[in-house]
PDB file of N, CA and C in Angstrom:
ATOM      1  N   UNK A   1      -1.004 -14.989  48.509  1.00  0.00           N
ATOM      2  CA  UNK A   1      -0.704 -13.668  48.013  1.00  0.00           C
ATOM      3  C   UNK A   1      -1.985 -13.034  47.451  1.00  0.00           C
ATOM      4  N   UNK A   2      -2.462 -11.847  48.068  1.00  0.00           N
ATOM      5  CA  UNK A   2      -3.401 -11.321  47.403  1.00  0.00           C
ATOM      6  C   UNK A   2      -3.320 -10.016  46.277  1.00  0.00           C
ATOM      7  N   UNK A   3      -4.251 -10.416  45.356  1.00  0.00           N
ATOM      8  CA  UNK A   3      -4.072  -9.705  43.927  1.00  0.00           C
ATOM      9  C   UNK A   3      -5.080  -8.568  43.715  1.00  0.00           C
ATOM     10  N   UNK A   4      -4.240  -7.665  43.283  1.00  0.00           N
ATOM     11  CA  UNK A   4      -4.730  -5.839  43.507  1.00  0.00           C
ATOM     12  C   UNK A   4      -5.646  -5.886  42.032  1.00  0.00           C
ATOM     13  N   UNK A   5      -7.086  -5.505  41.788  1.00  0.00           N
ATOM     14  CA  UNK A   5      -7.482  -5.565  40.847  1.00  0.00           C
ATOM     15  C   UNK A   5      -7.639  -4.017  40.358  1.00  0.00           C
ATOM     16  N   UNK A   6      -6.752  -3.456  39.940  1.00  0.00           N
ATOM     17  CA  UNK A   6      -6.943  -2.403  38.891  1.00  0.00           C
ATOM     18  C   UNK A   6      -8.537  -2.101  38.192  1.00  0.00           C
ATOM     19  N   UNK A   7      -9.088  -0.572  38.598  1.00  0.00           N
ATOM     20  CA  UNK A   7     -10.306   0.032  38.075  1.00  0.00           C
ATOM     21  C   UNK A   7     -10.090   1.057  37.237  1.00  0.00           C
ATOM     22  N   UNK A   8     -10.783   0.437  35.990  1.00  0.00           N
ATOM     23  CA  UNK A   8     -10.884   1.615  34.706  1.00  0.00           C
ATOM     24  C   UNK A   8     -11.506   2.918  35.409  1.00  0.00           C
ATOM     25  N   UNK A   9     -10.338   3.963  34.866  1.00  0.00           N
ATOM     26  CA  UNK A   9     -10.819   5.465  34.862  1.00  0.00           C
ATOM     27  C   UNK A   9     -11.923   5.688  34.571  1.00  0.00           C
ATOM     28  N   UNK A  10     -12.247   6.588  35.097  1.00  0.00           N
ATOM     29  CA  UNK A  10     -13.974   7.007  34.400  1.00  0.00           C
ATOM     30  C   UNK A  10     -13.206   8.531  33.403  1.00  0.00           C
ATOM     31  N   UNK A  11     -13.683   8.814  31.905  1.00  0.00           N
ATOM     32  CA  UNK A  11     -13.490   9.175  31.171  1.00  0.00           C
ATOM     33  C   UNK A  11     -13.277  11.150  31.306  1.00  0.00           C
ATOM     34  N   UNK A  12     -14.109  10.861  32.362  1.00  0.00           N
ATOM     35  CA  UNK A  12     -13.945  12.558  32.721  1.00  0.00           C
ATOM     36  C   UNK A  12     -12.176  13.247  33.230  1.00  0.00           C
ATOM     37  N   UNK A  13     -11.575  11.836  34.027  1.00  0.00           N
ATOM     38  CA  UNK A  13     -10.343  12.164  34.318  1.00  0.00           C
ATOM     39  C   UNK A  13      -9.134  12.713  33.357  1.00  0.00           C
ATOM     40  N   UNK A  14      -9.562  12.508  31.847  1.00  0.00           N
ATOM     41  CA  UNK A  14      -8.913  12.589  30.734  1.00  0.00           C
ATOM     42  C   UNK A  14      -9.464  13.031  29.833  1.00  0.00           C
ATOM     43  N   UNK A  15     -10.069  13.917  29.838  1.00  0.00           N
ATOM     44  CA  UNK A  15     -11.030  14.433  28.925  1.00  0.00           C
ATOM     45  C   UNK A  15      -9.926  15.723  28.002  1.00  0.00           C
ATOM     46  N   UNK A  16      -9.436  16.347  28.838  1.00  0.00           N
ATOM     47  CA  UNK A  16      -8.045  17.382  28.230  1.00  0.00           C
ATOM     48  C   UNK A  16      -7.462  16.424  27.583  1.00  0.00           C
ATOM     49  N   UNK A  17      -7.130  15.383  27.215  1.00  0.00           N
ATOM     50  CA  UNK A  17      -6.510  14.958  26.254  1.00  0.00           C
ATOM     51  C   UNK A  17      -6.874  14.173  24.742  1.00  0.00           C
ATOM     52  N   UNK A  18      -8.046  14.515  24.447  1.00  0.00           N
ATOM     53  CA  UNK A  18      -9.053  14.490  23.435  1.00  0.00           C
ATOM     54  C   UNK A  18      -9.504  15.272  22.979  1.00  0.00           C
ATOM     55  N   UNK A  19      -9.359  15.151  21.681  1.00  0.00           N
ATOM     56  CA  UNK A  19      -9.858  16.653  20.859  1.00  0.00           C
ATOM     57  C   UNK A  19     -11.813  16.233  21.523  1.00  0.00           C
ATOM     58  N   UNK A  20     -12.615  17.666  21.569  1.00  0.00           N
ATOM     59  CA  UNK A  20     -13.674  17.543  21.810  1.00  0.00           C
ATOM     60  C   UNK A  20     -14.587  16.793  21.470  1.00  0.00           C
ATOM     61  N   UNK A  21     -14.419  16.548  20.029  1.00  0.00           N
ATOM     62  CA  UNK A  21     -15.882  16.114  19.010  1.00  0.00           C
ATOM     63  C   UNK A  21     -15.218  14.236  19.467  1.00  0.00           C
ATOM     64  N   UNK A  22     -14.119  14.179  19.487  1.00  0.00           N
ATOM     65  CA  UNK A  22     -13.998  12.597  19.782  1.00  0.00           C
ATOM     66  C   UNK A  22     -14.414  12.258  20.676  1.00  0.00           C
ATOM     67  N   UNK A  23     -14.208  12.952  22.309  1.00  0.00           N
ATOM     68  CA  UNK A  23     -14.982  12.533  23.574  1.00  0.00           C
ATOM     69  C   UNK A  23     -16.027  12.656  23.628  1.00  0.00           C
ATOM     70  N   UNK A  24     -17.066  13.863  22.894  1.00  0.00           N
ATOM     71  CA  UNK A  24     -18.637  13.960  22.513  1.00  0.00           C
ATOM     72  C   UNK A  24     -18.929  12.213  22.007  1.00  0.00           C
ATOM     73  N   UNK A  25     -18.670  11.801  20.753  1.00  0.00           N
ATOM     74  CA  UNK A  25     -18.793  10.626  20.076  1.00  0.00           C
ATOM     75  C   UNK A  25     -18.936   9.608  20.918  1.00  0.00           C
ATOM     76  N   UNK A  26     -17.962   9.923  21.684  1.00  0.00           N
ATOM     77  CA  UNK A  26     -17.700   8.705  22.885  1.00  0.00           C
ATOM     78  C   UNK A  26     -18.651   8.390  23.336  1.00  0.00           C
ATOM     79  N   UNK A  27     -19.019   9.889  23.973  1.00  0.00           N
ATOM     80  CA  UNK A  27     -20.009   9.644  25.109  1.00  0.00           C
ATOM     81  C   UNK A  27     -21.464   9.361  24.151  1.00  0.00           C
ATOM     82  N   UNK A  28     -21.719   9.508  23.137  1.00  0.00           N
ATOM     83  CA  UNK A  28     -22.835   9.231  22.554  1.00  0.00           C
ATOM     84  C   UNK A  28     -22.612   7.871  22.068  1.00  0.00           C
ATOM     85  N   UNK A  29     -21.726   7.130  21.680  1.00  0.00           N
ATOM     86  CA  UNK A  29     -21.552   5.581  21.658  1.00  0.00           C
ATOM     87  C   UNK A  29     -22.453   5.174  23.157  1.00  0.00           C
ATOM     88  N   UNK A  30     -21.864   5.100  23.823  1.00  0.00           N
ATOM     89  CA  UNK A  30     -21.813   4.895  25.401  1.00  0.00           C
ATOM     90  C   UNK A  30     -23.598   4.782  25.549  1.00  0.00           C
ATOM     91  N   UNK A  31     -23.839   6.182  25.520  1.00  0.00           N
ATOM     92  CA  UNK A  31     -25.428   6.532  25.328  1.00  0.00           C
ATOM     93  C   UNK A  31     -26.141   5.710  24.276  1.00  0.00           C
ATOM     94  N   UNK A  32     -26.145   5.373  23.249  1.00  0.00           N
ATOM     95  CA  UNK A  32     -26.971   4.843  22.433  1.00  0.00           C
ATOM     96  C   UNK A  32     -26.512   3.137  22.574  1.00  0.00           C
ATOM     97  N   UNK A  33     -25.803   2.729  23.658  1.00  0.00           N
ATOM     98  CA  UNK A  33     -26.165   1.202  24.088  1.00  0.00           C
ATOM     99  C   UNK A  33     -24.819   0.657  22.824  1.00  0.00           C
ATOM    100  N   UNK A  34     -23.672   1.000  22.774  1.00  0.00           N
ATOM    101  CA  UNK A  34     -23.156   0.709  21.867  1.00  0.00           C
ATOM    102  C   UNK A  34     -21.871  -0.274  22.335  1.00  0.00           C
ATOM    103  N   UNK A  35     -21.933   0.271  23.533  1.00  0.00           N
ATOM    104  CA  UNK A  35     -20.873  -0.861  24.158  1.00  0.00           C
ATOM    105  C   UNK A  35     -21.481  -1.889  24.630  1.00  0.00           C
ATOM    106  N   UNK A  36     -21.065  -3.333  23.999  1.00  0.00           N
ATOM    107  CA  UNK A  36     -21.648  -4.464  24.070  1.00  0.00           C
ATOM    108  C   UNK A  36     -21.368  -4.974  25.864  1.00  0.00           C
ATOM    109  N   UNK A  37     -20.202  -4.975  25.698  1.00  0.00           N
ATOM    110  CA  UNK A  37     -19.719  -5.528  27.006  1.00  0.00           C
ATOM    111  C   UNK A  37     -18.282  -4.889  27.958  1.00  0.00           C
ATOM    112  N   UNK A  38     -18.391  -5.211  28.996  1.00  0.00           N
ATOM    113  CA  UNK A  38     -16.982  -4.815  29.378  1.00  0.00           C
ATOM    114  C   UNK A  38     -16.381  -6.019  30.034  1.00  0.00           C
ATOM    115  N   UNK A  39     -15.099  -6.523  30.115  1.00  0.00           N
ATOM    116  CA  UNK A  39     -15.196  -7.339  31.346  1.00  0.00           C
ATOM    117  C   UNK A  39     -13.739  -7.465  31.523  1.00  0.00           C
ATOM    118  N   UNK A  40     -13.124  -7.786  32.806  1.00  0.00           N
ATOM    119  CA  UNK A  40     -11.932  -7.954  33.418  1.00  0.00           C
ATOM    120  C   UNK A  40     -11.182  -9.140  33.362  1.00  0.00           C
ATOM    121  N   UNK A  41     -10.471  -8.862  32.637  1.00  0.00           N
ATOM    122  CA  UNK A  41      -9.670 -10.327  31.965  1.00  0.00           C
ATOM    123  C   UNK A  41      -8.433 -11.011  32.913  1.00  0.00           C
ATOM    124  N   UNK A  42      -7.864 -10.151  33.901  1.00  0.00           N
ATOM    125  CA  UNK A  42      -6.722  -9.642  34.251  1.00  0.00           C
ATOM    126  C   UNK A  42      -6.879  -9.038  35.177  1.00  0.00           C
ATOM    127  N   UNK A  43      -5.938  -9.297  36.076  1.00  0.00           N
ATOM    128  CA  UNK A  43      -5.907  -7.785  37.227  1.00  0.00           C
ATOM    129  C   UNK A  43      -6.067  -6.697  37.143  1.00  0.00           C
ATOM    130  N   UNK A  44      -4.773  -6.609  35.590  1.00  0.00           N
ATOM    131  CA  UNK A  44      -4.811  -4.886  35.713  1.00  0.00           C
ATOM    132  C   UNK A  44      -5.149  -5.000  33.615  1.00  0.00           C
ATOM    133  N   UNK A  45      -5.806  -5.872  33.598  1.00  0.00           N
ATOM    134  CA  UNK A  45      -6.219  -5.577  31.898  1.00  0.00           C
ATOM    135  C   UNK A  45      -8.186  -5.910  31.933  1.00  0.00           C
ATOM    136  N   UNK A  46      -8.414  -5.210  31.082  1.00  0.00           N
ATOM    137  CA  UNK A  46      -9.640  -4.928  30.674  1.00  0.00           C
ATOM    138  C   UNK A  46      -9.956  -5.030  28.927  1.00  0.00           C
ATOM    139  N   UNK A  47     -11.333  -5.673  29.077  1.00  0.00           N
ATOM    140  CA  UNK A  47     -11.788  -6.006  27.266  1.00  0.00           C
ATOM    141  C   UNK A  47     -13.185  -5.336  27.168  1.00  0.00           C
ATOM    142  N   UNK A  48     -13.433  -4.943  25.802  1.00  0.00           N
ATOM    143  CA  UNK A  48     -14.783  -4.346  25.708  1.00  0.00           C
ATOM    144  C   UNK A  48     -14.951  -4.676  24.459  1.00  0.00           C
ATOM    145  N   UNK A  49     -16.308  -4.616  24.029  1.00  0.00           N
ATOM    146  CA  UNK A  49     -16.895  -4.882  22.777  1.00  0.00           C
ATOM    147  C   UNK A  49     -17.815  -4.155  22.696  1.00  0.00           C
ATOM    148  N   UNK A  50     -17.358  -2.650  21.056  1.00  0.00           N
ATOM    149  CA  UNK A  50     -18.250  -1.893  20.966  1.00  0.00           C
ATOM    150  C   UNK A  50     -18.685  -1.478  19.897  1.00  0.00           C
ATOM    151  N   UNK A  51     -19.843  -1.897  19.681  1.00  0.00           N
ATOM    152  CA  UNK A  51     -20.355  -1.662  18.211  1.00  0.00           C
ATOM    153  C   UNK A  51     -19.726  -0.362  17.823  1.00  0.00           C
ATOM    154  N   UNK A  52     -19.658  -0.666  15.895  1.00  0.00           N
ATOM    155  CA  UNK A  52     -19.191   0.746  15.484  1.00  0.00           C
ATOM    156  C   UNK A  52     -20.297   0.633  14.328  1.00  0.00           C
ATOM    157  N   UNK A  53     -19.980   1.812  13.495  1.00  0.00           N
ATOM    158  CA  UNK A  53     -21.041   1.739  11.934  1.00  0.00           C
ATOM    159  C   UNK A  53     -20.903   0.818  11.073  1.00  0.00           C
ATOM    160  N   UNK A  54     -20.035  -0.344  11.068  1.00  0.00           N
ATOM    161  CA  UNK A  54     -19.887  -1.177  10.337  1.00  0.00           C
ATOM    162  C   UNK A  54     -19.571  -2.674  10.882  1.00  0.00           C
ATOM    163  N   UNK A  55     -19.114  -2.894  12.095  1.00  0.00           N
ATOM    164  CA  UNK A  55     -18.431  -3.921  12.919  1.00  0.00           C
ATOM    165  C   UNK A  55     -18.544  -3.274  14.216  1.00  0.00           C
ATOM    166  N   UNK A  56     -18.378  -5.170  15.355  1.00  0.00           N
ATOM    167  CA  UNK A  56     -17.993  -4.492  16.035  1.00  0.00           C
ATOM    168  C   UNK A  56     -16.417  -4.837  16.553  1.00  0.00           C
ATOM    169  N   UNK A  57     -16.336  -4.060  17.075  1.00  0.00           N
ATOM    170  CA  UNK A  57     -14.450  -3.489  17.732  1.00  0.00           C
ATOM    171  C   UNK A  57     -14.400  -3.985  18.847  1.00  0.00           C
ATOM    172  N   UNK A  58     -12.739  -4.541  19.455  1.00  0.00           N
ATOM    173  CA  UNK A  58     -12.579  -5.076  20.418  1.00  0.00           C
ATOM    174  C   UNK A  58     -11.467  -4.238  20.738  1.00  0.00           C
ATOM    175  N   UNK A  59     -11.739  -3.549  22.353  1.00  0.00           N
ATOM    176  CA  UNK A  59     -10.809  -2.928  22.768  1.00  0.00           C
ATOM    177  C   UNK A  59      -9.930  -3.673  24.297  1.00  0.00           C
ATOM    178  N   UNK A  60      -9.385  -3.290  24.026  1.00  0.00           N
ATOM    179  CA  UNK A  60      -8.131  -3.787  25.778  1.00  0.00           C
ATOM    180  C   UNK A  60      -7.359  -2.474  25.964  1.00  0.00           C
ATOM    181  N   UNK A  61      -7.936  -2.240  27.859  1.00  0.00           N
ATOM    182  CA  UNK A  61      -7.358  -1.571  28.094  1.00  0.00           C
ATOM    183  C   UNK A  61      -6.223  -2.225  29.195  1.00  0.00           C
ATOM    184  N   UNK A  62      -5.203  -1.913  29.525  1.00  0.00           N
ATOM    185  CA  UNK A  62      -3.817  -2.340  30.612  1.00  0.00           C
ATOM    186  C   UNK A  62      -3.981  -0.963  31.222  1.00  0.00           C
ATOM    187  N   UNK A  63      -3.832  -1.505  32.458  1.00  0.00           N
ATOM    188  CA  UNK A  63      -4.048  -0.468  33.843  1.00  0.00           C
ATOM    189  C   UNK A  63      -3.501  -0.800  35.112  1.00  0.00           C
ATOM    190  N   UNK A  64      -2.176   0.298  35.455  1.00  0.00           N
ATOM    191  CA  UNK A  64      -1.342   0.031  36.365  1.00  0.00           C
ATOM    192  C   UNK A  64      -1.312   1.091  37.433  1.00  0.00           C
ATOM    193  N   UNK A  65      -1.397   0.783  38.793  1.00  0.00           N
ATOM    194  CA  UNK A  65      -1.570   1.755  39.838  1.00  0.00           C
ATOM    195  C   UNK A  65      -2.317   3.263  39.083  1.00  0.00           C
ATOM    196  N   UNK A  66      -3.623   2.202  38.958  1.00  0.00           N
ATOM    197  CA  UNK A  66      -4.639   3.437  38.439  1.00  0.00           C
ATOM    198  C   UNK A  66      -4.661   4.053  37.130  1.00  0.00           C
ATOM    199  N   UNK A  67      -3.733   3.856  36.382  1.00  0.00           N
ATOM    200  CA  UNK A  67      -3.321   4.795  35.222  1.00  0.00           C
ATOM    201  C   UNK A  67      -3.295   3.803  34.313  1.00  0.00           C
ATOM    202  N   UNK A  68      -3.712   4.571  33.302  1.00  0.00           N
ATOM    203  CA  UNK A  68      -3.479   3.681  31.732  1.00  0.00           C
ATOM    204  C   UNK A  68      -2.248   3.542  31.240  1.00  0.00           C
ATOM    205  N   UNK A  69      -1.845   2.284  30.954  1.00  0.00           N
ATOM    206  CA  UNK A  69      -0.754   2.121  30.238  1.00  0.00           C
ATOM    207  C   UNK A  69      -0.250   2.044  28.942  1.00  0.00           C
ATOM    208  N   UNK A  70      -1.739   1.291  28.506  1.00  0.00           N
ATOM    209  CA  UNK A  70      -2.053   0.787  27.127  1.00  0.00           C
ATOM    210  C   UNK A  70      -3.136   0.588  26.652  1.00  0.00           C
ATOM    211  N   UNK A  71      -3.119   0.911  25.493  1.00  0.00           N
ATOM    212  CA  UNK A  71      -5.211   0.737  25.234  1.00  0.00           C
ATOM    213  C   UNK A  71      -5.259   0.563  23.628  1.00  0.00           C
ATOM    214  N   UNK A  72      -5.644  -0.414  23.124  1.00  0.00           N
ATOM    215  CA  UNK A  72      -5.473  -0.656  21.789  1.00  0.00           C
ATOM    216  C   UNK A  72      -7.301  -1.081  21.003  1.00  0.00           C
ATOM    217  N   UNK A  73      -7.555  -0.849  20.198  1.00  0.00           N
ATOM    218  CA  UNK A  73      -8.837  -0.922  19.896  1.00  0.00           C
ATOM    219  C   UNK A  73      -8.532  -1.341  18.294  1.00  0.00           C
ATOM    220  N   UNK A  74      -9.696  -2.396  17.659  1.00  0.00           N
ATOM    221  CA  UNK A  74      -9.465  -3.033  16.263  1.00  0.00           C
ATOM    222  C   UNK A  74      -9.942  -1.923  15.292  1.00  0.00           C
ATOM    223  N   UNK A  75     -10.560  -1.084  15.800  1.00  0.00           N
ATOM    224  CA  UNK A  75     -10.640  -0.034  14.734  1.00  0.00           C
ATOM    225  C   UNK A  75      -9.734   0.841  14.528  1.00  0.00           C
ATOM    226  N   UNK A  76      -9.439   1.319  13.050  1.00  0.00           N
ATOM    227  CA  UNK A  76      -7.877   2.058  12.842  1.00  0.00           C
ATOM    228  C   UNK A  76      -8.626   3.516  13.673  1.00  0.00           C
ATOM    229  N   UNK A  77      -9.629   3.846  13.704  1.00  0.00           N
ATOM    230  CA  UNK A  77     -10.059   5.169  14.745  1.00  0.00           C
ATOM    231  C   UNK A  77     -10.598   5.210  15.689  1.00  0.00           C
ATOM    232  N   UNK A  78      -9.787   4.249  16.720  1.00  0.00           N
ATOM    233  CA  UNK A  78     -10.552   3.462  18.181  1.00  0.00           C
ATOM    234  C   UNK A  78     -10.389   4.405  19.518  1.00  0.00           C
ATOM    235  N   UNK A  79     -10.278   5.765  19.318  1.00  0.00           N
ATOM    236  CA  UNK A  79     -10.317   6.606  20.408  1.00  0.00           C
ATOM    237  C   UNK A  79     -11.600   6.530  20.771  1.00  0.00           C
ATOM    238  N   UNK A  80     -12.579   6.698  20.056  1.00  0.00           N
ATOM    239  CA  UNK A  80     -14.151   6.987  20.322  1.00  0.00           C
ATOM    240  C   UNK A  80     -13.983   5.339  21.251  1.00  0.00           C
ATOM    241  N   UNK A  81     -13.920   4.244  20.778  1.00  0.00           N
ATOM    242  CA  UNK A  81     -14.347   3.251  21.090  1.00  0.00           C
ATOM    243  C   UNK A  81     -13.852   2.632  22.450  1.00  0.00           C
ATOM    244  N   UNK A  82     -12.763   3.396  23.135  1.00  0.00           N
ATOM    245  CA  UNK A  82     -11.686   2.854  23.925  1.00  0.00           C
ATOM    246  C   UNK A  82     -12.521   3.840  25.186  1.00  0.00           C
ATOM    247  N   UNK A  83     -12.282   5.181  24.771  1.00  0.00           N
ATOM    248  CA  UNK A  83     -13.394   6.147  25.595  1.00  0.00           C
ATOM    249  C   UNK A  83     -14.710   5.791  25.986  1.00  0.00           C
ATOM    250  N   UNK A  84     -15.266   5.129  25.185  1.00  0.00           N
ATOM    251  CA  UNK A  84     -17.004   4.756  25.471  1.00  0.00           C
ATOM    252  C   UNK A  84     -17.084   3.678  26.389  1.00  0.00           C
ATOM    253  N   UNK A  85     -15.960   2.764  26.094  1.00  0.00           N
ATOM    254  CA  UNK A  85     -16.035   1.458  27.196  1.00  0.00           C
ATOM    255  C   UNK A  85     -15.637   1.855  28.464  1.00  0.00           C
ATOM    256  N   UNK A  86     -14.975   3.158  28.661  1.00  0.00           N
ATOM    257  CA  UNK A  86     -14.816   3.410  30.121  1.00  0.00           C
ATOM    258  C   UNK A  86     -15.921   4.287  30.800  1.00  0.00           C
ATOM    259  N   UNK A  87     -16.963   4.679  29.712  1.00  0.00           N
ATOM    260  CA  UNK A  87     -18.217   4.877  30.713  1.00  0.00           C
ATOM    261  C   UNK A  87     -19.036   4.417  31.253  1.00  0.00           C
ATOM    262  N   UNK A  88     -19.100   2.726  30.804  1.00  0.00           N
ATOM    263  CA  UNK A  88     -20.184   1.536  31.515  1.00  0.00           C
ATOM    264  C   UNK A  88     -19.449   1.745  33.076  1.00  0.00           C
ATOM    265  N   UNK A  89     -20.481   2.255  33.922  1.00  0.00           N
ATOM    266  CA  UNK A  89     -19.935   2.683  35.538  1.00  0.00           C
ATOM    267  C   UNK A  89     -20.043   1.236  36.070  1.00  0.00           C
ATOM    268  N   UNK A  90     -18.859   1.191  37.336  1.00  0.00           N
ATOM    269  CA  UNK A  90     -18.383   0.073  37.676  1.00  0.00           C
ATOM    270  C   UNK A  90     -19.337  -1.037  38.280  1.00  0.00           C
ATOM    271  N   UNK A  91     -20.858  -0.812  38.493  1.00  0.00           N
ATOM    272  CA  UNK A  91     -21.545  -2.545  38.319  1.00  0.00           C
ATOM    273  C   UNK A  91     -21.941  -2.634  37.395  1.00  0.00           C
ATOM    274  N   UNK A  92     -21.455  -2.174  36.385  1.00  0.00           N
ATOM    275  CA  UNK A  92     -22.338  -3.173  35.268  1.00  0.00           C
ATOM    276  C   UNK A  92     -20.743  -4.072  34.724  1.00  0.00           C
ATOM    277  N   UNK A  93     -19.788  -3.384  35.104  1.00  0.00           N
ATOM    278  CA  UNK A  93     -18.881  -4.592  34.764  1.00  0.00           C
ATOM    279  C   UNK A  93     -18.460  -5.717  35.271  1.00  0.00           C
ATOM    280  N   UNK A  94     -17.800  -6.519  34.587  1.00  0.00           N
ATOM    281  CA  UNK A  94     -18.274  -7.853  35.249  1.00  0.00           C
ATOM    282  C   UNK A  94     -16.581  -8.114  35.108  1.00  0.00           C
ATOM    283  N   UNK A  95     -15.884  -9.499  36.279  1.00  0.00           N
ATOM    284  CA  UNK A  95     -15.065  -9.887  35.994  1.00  0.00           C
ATOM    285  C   UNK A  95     -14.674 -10.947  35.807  1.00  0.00           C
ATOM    286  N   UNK A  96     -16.371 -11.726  35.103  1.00  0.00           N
ATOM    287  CA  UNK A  96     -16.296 -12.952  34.628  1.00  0.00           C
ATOM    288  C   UNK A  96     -16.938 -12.503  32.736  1.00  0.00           C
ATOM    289  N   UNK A  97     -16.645 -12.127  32.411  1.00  0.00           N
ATOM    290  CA  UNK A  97     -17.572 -12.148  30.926  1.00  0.00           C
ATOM    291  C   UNK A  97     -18.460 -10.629  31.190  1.00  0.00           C
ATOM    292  N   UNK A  98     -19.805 -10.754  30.298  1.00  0.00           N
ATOM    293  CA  UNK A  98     -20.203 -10.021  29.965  1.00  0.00           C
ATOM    294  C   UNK A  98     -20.798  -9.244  31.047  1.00  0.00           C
ATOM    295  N   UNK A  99     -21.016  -7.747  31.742  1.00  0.00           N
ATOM    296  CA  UNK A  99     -21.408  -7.230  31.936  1.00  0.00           C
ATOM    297  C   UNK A  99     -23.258  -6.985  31.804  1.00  0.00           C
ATOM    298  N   UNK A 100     -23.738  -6.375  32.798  1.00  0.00           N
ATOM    299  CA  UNK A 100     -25.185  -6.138  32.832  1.00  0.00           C
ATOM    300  C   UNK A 100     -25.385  -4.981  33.249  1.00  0.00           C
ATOM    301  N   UNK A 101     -26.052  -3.836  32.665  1.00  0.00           N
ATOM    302  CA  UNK A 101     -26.615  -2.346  32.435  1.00  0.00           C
ATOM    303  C   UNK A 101     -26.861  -2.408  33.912  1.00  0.00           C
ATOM    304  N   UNK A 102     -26.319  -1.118  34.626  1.00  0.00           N
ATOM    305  CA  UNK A 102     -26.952  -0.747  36.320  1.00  0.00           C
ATOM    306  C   UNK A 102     -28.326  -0.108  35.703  1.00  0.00           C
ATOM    307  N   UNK A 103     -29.344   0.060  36.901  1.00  0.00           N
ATOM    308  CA  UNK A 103     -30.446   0.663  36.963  1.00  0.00           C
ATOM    309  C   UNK A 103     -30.248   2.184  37.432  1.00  0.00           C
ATOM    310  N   UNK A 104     -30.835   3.114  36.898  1.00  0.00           N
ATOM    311  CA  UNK A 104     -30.780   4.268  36.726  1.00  0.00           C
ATOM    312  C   UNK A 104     -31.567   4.565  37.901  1.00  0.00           C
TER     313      UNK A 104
END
């Protein structure tokens, strides 16, 4: 039986549903190297680790025929943090562990 591996949205698809200054944040997490890692735990689940100003945060996203289902982050204000992990573009994620930065 072969197994369908579910790909995180890229952040632009959902951008109307974020107040502005949170998806800005995002994308400047993202930018200043703040997401540690991404990696594929699961078919359709995803983990990230992203520094914040004090700790860092562990997010999981669940992703079913393309769409988010569920997305939970350890910070009580983990929109920024849940958003930023879906901008590491899809080679730098990995679906063994940690991820490695694509070349520009």
């Amino acid at each position: 039986m072969e197994t369908h591996t579910e790909q995180l949205p890229h952040p632009k698809d959902f951008r109307s549903l974020f107040d502005g200054k949170i998806y800005q944040r995002a994308q400047a997490y993202y930018d200043a190297g703040m997401v540690q890692h991404v990696s594929q735990v699961a078919p359709s689940l995803w983990h990230a680790q992203v520094m914040g100003s004090d700790a860092h945060y562990d997010v999981d996203i669940r992703i079913r025929h393309s769409r988010i289902v569920s997305a939970a982050c350890t910070c009580p204000y983990g929109q920024k943090h849940t958003i930023a992990s879906m901008w590491v573009p899809p080679c730098s994620r990995s679906t063994h562990g940690i991820g490695k930065r694509c070349h520009k």
